[in-house]
Protein backbone atom coordinates (compact mmCIF):
# COMPACT_ATOMS: atom_id res chain seq x y z
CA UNK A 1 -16.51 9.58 -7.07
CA UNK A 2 -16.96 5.67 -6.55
CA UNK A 3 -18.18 4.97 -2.99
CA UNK A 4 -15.27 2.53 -2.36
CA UNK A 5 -13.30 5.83 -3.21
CA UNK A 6 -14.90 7.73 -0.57
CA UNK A 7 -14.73 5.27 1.91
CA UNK A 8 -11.12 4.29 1.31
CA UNK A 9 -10.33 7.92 1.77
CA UNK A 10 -12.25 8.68 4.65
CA UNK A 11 -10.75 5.83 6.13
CA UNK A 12 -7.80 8.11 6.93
CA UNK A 13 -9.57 10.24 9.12
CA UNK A 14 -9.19 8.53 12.44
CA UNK A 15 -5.68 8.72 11.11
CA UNK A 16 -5.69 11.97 11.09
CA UNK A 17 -7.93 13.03 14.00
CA UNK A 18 -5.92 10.25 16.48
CA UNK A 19 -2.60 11.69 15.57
CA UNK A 20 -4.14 15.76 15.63
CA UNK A 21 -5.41 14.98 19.36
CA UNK A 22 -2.66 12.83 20.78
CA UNK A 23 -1.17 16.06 22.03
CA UNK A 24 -3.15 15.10 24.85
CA UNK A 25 -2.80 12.01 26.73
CA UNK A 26 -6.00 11.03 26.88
CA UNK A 27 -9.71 11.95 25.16
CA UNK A 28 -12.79 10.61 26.66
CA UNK A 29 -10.52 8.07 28.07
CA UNK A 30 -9.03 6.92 25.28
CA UNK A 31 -5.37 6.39 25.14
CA UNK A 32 -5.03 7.62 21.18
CA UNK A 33 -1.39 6.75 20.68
CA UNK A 34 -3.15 3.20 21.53
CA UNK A 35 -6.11 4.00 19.52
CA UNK A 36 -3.75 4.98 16.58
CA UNK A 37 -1.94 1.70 16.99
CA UNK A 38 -5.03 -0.16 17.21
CA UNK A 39 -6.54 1.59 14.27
CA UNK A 40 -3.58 0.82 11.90
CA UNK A 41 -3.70 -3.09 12.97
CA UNK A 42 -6.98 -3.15 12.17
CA UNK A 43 -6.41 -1.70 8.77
CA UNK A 44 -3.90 -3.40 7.93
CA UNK A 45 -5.53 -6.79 8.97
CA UNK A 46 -8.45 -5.46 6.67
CA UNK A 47 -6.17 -5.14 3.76
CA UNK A 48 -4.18 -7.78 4.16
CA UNK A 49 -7.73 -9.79 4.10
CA UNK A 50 -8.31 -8.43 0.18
CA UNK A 51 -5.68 -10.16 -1.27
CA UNK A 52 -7.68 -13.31 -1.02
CA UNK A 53 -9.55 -11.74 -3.42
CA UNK A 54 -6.87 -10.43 -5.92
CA UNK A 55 -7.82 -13.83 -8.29
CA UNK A 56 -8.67 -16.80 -6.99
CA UNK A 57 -6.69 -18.72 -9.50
CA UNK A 58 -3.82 -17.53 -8.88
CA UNK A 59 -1.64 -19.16 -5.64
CA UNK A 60 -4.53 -18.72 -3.00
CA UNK A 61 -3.18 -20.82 -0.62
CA UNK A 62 0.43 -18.20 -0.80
CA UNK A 63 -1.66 -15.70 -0.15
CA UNK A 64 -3.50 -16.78 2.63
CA UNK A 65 -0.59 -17.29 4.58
CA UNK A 66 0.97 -13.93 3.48
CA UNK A 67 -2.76 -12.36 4.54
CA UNK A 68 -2.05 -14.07 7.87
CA UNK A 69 1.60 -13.29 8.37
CA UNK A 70 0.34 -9.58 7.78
CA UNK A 71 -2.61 -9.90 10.23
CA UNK A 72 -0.32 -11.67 12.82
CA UNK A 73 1.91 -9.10 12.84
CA UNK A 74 -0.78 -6.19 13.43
CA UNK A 75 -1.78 -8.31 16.23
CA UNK A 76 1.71 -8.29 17.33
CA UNK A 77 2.25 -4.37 17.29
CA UNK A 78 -0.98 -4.28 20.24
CA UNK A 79 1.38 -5.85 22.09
CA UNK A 80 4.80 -3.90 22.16
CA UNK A 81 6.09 0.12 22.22
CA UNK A 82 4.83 2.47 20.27
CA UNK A 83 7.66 3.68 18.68
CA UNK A 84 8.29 -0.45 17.53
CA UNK A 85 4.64 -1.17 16.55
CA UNK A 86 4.70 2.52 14.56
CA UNK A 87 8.07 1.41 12.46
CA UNK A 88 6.95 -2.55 11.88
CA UNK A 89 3.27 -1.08 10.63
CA UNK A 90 4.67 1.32 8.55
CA UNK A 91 6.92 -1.02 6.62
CA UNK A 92 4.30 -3.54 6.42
CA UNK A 93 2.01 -1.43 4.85
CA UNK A 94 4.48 -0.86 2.48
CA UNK A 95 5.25 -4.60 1.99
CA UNK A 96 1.52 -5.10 1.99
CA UNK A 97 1.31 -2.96 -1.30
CA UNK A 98 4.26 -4.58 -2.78
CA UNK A 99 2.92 -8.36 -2.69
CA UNK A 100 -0.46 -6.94 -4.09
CA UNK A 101 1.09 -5.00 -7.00
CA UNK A 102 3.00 -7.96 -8.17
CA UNK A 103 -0.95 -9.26 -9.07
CA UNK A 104 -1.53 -6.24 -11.09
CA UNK A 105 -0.51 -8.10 -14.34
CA UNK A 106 -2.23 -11.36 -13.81
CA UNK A 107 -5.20 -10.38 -12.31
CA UNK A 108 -8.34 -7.41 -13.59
CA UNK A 109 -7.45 -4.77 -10.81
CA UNK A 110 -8.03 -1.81 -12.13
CA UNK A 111 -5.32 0.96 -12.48
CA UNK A 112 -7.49 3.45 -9.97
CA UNK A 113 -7.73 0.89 -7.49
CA UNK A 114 -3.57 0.73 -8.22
CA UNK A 115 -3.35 4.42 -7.72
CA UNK A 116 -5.51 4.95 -5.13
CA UNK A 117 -3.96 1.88 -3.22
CA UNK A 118 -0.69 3.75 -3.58
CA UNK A 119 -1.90 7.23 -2.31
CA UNK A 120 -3.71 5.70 0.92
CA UNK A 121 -0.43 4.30 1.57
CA UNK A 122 2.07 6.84 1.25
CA UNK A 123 -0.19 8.71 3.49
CA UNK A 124 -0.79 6.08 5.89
CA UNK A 125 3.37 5.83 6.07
CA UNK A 126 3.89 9.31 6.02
CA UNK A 127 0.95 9.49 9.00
CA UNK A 128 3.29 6.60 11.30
CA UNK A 129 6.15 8.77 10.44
CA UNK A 130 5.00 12.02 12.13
CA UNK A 131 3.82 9.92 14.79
CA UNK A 132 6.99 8.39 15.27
CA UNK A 133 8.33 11.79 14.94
CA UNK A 134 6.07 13.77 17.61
CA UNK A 135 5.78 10.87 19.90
CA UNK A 136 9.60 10.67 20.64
């Protein structure tokens, strides 16, 4: 497996281990519905920084703006409920992945960067979901 594979999986596992522990309040005290929160804006920021990249023919100055509306947002969900910042992540992540596909055509991303792309988020989604879920 391709180590930008690996590390895009692995990069669900403070995901994973936030929303596992958050049964507790607090862990080595850390807050990790906040760390969950935080993790996901930081992500998010992160991806929404690629699509600078995508091709830089193609509209870069659009896309900076999108990459900043994205990242301006995750900065935004540090700053309000959980249950808010969960629901306004998840759907960006979704919107996220929709403005990037839409360069699939006119640009040389590969179709396993496509599919992996799409995995990491529908589990990233379904991971704000639960939260949502067991946090209410």
């Amino acid at each position: 497996m391709k180590t930008w594979k690996i590390l895009g999986y692995m990069g669900l596992i403070p995901f994973v281990a936030c929303l596992y522990l958050s049964e507790r309040e607090m862990v080595w005290g850390i807050a990790l519905k906040s760390a969950f929160i935080a993790y996901s804006a930081i992500i998010l920021s992160f991806i929404a920084g690629t699509i600078w990249r995508v091709d830089r023919q193609l509209q870069q100055s659009h896309q900076q703006i999108v990459s900043n509306i994205f990242s301006i947002t995750a900065f935004a969900c540090l700053l309000i409920r959980h249950d808010i910042a969960l629901g306004i992540l998840a759907t960006s992540y979704l919107l996220l992945f929709l403005y990037e596909i839409r360069f699939v055509k006119q640009s040389k991303l590969k179709i396993d960067y496509i599919i992996m792309r799409f995995r990491l988020t529908f589990a990233v989604i379904l991971l704000h979901i639960v939260a949502l879920i067991l946090w209410s």
